[in-house]
Each structure stands twice: as structure tokens, then as C-alpha cells.
Protein backbone atom coordinates (compact mmCIF):
# COMPACT_ATOMS: atom_id res chain seq x y z
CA UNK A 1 -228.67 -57.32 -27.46
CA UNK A 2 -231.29 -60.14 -28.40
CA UNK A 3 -231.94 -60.39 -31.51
CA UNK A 4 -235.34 -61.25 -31.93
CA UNK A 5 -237.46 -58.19 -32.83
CA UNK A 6 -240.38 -57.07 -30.61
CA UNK A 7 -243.70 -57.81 -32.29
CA UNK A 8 -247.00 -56.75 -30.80
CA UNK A 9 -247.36 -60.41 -30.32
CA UNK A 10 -244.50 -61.22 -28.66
CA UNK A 11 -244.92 -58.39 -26.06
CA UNK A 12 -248.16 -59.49 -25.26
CA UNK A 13 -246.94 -62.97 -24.59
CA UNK A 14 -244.34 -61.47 -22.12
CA UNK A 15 -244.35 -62.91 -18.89
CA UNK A 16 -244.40 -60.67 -15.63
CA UNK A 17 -242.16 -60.74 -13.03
CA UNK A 18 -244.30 -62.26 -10.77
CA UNK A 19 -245.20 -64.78 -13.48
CA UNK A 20 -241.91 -65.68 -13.89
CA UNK A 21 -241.01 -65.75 -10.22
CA UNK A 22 -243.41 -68.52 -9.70
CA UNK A 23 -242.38 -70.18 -12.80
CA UNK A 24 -239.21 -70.35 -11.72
CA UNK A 25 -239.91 -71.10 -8.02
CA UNK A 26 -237.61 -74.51 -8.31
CA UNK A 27 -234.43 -72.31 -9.19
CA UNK A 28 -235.39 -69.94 -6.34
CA UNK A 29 -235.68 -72.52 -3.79
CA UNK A 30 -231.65 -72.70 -4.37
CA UNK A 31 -231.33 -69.64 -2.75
CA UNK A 32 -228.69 -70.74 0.11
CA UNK A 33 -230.24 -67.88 2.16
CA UNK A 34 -233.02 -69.96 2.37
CA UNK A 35 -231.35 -72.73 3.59
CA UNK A 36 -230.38 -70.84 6.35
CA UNK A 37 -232.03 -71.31 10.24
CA UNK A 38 -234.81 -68.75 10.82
CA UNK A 39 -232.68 -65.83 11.97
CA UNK A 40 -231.65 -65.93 15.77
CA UNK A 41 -233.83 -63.53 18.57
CA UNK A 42 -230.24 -62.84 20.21
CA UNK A 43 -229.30 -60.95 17.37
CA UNK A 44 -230.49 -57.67 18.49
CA UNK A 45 -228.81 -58.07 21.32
CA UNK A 46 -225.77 -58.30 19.28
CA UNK A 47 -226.50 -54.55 18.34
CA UNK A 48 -226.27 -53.41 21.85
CA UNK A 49 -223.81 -55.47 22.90
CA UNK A 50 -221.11 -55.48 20.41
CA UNK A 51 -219.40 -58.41 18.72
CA UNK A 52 -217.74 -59.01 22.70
CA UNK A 53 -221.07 -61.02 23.13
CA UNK A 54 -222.19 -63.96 20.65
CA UNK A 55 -224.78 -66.18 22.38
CA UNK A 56 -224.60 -69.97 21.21
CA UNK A 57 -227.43 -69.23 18.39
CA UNK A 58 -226.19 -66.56 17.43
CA UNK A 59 -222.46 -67.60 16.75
CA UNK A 60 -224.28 -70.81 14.99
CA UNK A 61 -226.34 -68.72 12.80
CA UNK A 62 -223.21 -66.54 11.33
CA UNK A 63 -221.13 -69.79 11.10
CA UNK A 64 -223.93 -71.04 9.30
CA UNK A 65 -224.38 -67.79 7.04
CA UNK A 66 -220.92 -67.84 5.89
CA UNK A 67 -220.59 -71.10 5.28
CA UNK A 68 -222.94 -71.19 2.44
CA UNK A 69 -221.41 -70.90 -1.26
CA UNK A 70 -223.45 -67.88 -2.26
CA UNK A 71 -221.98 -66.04 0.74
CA UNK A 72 -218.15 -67.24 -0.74
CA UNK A 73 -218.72 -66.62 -4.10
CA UNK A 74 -220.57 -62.95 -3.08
CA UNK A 75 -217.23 -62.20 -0.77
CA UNK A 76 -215.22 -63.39 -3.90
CA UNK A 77 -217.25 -61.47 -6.45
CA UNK A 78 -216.74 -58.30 -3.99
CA UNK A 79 -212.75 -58.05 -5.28
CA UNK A 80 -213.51 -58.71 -8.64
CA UNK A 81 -211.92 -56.34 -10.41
CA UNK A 82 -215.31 -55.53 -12.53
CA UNK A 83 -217.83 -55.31 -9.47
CA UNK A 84 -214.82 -52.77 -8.76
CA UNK A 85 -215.83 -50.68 -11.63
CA UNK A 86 -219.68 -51.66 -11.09
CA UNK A 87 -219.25 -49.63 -8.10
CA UNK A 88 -216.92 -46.96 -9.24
CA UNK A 89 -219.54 -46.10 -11.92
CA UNK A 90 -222.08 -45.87 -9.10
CA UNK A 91 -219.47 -43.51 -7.03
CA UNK A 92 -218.41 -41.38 -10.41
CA UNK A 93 -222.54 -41.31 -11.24
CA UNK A 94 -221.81 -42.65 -14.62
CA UNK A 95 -225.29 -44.81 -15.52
CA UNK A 96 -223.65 -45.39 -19.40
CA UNK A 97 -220.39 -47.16 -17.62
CA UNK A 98 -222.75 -49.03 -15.48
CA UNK A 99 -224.78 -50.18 -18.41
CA UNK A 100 -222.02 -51.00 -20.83
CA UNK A 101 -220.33 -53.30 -17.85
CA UNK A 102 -223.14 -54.98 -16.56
CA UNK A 103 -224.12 -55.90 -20.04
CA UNK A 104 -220.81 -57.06 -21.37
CA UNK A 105 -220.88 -59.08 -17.90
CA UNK A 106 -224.43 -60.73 -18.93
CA UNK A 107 -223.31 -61.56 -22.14
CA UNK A 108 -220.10 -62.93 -20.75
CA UNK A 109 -222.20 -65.31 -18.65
CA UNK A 110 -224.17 -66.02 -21.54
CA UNK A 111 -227.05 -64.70 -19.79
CA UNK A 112 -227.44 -61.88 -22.82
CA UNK A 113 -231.00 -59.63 -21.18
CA UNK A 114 -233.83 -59.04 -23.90
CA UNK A 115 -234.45 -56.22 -25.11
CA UNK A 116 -235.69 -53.30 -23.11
CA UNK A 117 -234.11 -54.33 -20.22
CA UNK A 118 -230.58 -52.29 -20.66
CA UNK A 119 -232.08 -49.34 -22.81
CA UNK A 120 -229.92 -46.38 -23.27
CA UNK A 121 -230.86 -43.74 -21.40
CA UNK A 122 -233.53 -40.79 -23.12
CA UNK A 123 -231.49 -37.54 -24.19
CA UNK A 124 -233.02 -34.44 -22.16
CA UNK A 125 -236.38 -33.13 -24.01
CA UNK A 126 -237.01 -30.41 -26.03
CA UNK A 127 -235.43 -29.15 -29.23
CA UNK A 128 -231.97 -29.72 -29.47
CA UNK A 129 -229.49 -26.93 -28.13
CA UNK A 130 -228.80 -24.24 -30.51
CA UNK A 131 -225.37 -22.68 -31.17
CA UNK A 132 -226.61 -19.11 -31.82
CA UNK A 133 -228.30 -19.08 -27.96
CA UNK A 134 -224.86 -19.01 -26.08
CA UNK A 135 -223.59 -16.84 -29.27
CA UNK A 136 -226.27 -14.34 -28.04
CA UNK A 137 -225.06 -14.74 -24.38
CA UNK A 138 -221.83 -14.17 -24.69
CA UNK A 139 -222.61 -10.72 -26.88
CA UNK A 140 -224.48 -10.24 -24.32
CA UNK A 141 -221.64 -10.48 -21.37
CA UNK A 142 -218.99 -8.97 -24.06
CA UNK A 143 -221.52 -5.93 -24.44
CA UNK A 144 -221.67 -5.75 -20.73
CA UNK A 145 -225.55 -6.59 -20.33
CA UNK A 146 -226.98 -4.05 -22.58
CA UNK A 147 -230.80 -3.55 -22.90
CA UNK A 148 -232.44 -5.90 -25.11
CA UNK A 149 -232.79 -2.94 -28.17
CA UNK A 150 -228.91 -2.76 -28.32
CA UNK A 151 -228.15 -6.45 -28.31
CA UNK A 152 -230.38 -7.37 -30.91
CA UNK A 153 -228.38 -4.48 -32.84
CA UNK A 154 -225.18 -6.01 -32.00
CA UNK A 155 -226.64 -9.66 -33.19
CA UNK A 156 -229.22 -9.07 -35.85
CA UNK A 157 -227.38 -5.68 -37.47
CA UNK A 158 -229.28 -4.17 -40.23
CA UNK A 159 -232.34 -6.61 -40.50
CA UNK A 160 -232.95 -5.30 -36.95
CA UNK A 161 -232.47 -1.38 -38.43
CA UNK A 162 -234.77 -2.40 -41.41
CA UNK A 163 -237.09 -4.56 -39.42
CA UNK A 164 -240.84 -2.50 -38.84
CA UNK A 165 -242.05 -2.06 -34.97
CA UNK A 166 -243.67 -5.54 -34.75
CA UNK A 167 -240.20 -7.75 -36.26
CA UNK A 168 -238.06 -5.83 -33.71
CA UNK A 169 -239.83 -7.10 -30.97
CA UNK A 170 -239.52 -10.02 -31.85
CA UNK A 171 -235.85 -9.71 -32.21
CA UNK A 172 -235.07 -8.20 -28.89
CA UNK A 173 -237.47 -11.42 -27.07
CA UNK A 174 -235.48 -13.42 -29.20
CA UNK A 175 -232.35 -12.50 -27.67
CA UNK A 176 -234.07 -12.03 -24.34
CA UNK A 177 -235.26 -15.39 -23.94
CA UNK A 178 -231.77 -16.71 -25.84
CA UNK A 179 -230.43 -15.25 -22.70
CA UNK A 180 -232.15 -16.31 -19.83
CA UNK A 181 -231.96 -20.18 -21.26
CA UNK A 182 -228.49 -20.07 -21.59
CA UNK A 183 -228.50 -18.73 -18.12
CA UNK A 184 -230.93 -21.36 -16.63
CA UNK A 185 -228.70 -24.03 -18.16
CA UNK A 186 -225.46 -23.07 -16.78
CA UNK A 187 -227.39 -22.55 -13.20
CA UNK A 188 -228.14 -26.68 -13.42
């Protein structure tokens, strides 16, 4: 990634995208799409009638189309064997692959993005998972679902036999609410 660091005034000069757009409105104009004739009224009729009929405009505006180099190079790009895994990623829902390739393609083009732009994605919120919770649901399967008195036996021994009214409560919601998040997470 870049490796300029992000000062408060360096974000602040950060252009927008609009900004840049019309900045950059020379580079756009090379759009070959633009270039293009304004798209043809006989091509709805296309829809209903099937590739059998091309009217005159019609067949000149697809000729036209795919004649331009951004339409080659796109076709070309298509069979590239990393757009391949571009989409693959996509299919297998894999955002981390996706990342890691289209970056490495960036750099490759020496078109490296700044920072923020490929950020990893945020870990899931909260504390993180605890081993003892599925510990406490699988006692709690092994024991065949006992009440919540027994289990907190089973897991907490003699602290729970020592513990005063007030401390075993809290033991058995312990393991009660160990047991219903281990359940919620395997039900996602």
C-alpha cells in the first residue's frame, strides 16, 4: 500500500470523487463508449424481434460498438486468467481473495490505490470468542441438557458447592447464557 501516512492535513486536502471526475474530465473524454453514435431507436425492437432482424442502424451501431479498442481489450481481459479468479472469488464469496487480486493487479499496473481504498475487512464485534462457551455447550449436550443447577455442577464443581445463594446464580446464568450463544452462533 502507499506509503505516505495519513495526516489530518492530508485528508483534508483529499479530493472527492466528483472533484476528481471533473479534474480529470480530459482522460474521461477517452472513453471509446463515448465515441460511440447516440444509441439506435431500433434497438428495442431488437428485443422483440430477435437477432433474425438488425435494421441498417442498428447493425451500424454494434459494428461500431465492437470495433472500438476498449470493447477488444474488455473481450480480451474477459479470458484472462486473473479476471477468471476475480470472478471465482465473487462466485466462492471470498471478499479477502478479491482484495488480495485486485490489489496485486493495481500494483502490477503500477496504479498502487492509497490508502483506505482496499482496507481489510472489520472482524465481527464484540469480545472475542471464548473457549470455555462451547466447553460449556458441549457439557451441556454430553449431560443431555440438564437444568442449569446441574451443569454449573458439572462445570464449576466445588466453587459452585461452596458458592452462597447469590454466586450460584450467577454460575448457572453463566452457563445459561454460555449456552444459548454458542447456540445462536452455530444457527448463523
Amino acid at each position: 500500500m502507499s506509503k505516505t501516512k495519513n495526516t489530518p492535513h492530508r485528508l483534508a486536502n483529499r479530493l472527492t470523487a466528483d472533484e476528481f471526475m471533473a479534474k480529470h474530465q480530459r482522460e474521461l473524454a477517452e472513453d471509446d463508449r463515448l465515441k460511440l453514435p447516440p444509441t439506435p431507436l431500433g434497438l428495442s425492437k431488437l428485443a422483440r424481434g430477435g437477432l433474425d432482424y438488425l435494421d441498417p442502424e442498428v447493425a451500424e451501431y454494434f459494428r461500431a460498438l465492437t470495433s472500438t479498442n476498449d470493447y477488444r481489450l474488455i473481450s480480451d481481459l474477459k479470458q484472462w486468467w486473473l479476471v477468471r479468479l476475480l470472478k471465482a472469488a465473487v462466485k466462492e464469496d471470498c471478499p479477502e481473495g478479491y482484495r488480495e487480486l485486485l490489489e496485486s493487479w493495481l500494483i502490477r499496473l503500477g496504479v498502487e490505490p492509497p490508502d483506505g481504498v482496499l482496507i481489510p475487512r472489520r472482524k465481527s464485534r464484540g469480545a472475542p470468542l471464548k473457549k470455555s462457551t462451547e466447553e460449556i455447550y458441549r457439557q451441556w449436550i454430553g449431560q443431555e441438557r440438564p437444568d442449569w443447577s446441574k451443569l454449573a455442577h458439572v462445570i464449576y464443581g466445588r466453587a459452585y458447592l461452596e458458592a452462597d445463594s447469590n454466586q450460584r446464580k450467577k454460575l448457572r446464568d453463566r452457563c445459561r447464557q454460555a449456552v444459548e450463544r454458542h447456540k445462536k452462533r452455530l444457527a448463523t
